[in-house]
C-alpha atoms as a PDB file:
ATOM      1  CA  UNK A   1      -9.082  -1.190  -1.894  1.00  0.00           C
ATOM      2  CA  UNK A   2     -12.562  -0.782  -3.455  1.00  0.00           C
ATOM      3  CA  UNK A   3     -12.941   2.126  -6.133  1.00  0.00           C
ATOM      4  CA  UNK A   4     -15.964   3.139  -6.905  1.00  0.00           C
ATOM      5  CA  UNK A   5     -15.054   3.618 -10.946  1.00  0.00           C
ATOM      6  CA  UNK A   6     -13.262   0.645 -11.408  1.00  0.00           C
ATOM      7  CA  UNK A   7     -14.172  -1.633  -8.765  1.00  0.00           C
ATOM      8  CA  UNK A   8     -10.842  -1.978  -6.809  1.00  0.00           C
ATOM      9  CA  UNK A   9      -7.993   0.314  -7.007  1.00  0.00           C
ATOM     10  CA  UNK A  10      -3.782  -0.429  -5.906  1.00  0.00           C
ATOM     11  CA  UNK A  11      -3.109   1.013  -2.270  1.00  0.00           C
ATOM     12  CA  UNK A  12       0.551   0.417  -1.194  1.00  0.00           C
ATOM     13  CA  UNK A  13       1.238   0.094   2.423  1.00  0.00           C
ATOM     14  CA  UNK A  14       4.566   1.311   3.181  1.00  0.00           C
ATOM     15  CA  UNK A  15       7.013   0.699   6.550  1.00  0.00           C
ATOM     16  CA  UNK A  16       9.798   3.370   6.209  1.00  0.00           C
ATOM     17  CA  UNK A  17      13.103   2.310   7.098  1.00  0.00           C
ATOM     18  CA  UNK A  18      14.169   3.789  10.807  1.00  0.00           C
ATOM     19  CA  UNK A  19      15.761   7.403   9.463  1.00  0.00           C
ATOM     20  CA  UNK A  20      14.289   7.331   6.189  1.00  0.00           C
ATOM     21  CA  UNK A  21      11.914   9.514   4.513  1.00  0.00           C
ATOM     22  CA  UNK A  22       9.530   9.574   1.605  1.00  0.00           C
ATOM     23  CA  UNK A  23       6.139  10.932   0.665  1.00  0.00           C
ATOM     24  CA  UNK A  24       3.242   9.795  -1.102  1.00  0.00           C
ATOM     25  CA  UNK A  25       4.380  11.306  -4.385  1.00  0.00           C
ATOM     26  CA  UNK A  26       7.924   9.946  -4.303  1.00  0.00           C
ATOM     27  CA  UNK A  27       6.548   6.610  -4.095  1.00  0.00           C
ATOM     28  CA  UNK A  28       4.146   6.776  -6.750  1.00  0.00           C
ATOM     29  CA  UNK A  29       6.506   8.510  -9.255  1.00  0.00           C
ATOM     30  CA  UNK A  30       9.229   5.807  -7.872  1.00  0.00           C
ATOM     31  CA  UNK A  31       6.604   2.756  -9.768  1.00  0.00           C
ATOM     32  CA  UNK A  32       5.590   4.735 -12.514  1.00  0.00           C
ATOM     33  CA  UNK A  33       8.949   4.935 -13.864  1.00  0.00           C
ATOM     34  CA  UNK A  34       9.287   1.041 -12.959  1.00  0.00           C
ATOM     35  CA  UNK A  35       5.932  -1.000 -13.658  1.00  0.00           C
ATOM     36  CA  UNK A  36       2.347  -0.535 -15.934  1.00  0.00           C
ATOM     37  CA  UNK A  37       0.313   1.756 -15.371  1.00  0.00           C
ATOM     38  CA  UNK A  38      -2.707  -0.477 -13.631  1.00  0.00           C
ATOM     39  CA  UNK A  39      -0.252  -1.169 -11.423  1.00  0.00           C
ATOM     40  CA  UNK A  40       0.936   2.160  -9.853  1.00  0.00           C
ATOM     41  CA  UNK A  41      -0.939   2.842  -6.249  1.00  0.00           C
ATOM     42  CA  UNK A  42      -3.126   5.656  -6.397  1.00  0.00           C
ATOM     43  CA  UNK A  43      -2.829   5.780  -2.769  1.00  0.00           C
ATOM     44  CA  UNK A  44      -0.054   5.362   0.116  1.00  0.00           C
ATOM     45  CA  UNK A  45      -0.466   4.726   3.704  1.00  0.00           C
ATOM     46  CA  UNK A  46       2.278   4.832   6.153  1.00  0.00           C
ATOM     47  CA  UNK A  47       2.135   2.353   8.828  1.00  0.00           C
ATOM     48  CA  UNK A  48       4.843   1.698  11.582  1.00  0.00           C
ATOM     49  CA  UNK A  49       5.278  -1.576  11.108  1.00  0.00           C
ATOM     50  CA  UNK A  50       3.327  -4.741   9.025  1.00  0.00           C
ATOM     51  CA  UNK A  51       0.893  -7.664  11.227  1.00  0.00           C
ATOM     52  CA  UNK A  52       2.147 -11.010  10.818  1.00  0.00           C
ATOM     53  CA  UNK A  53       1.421 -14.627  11.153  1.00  0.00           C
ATOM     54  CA  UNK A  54       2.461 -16.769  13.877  1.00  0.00           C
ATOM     55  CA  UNK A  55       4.872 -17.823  11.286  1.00  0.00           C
ATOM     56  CA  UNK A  56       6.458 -14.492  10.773  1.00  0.00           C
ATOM     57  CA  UNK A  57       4.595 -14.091   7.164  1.00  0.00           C
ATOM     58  CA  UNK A  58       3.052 -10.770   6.412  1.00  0.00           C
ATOM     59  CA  UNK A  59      -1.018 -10.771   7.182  1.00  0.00           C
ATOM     60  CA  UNK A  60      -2.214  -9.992   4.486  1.00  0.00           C
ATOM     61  CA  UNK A  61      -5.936 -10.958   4.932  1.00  0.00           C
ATOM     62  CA  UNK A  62      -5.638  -8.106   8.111  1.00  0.00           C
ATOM     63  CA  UNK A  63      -4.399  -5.494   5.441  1.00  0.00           C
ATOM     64  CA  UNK A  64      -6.887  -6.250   3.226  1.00  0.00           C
ATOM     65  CA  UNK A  65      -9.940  -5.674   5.969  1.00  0.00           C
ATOM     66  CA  UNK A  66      -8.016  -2.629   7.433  1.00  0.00           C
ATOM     67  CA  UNK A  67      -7.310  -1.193   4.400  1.00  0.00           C
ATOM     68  CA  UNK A  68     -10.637  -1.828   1.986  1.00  0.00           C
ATOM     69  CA  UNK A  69     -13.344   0.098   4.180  1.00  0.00           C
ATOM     70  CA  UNK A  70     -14.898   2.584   1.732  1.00  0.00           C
ATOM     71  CA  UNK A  71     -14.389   5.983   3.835  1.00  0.00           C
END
């Protein structure tokens, strides 16, 4: 998503599994402990499910324009 500081910033988008639960938080102390720094979201958003492709392959390009309008 675009970030004003640094030009683009990591946004996870996240499908819970049916039953589960999970915050923001958990998931961004959950990659902290795991990957670099730069690559740790600085923000989550919940959706209920992913688009996809005719194929069945996540959409990402549909994410991407969902996701990356400045607020």
């Amino acid at each position: 998503m675009p970030d004003d500081h640094w030009g683009e910033a990591v946004k996870a988008c996240v499908v819970l599994k049916k039953g589960k639960t999970a915050d923001a938080g958990d998931i961004i102390a959950f990659c902290r402990k795991r990957i670099a720094a730069y690559k740790v979201p600085k923000s989550i958003d919940f959706l209920p499910e992913l688009s996809r492709t005719g194929s069945g392959k996540i959409f990402k390009k549909a994410l991407k324009e969902r996701h990356s309008v400045r607020p």
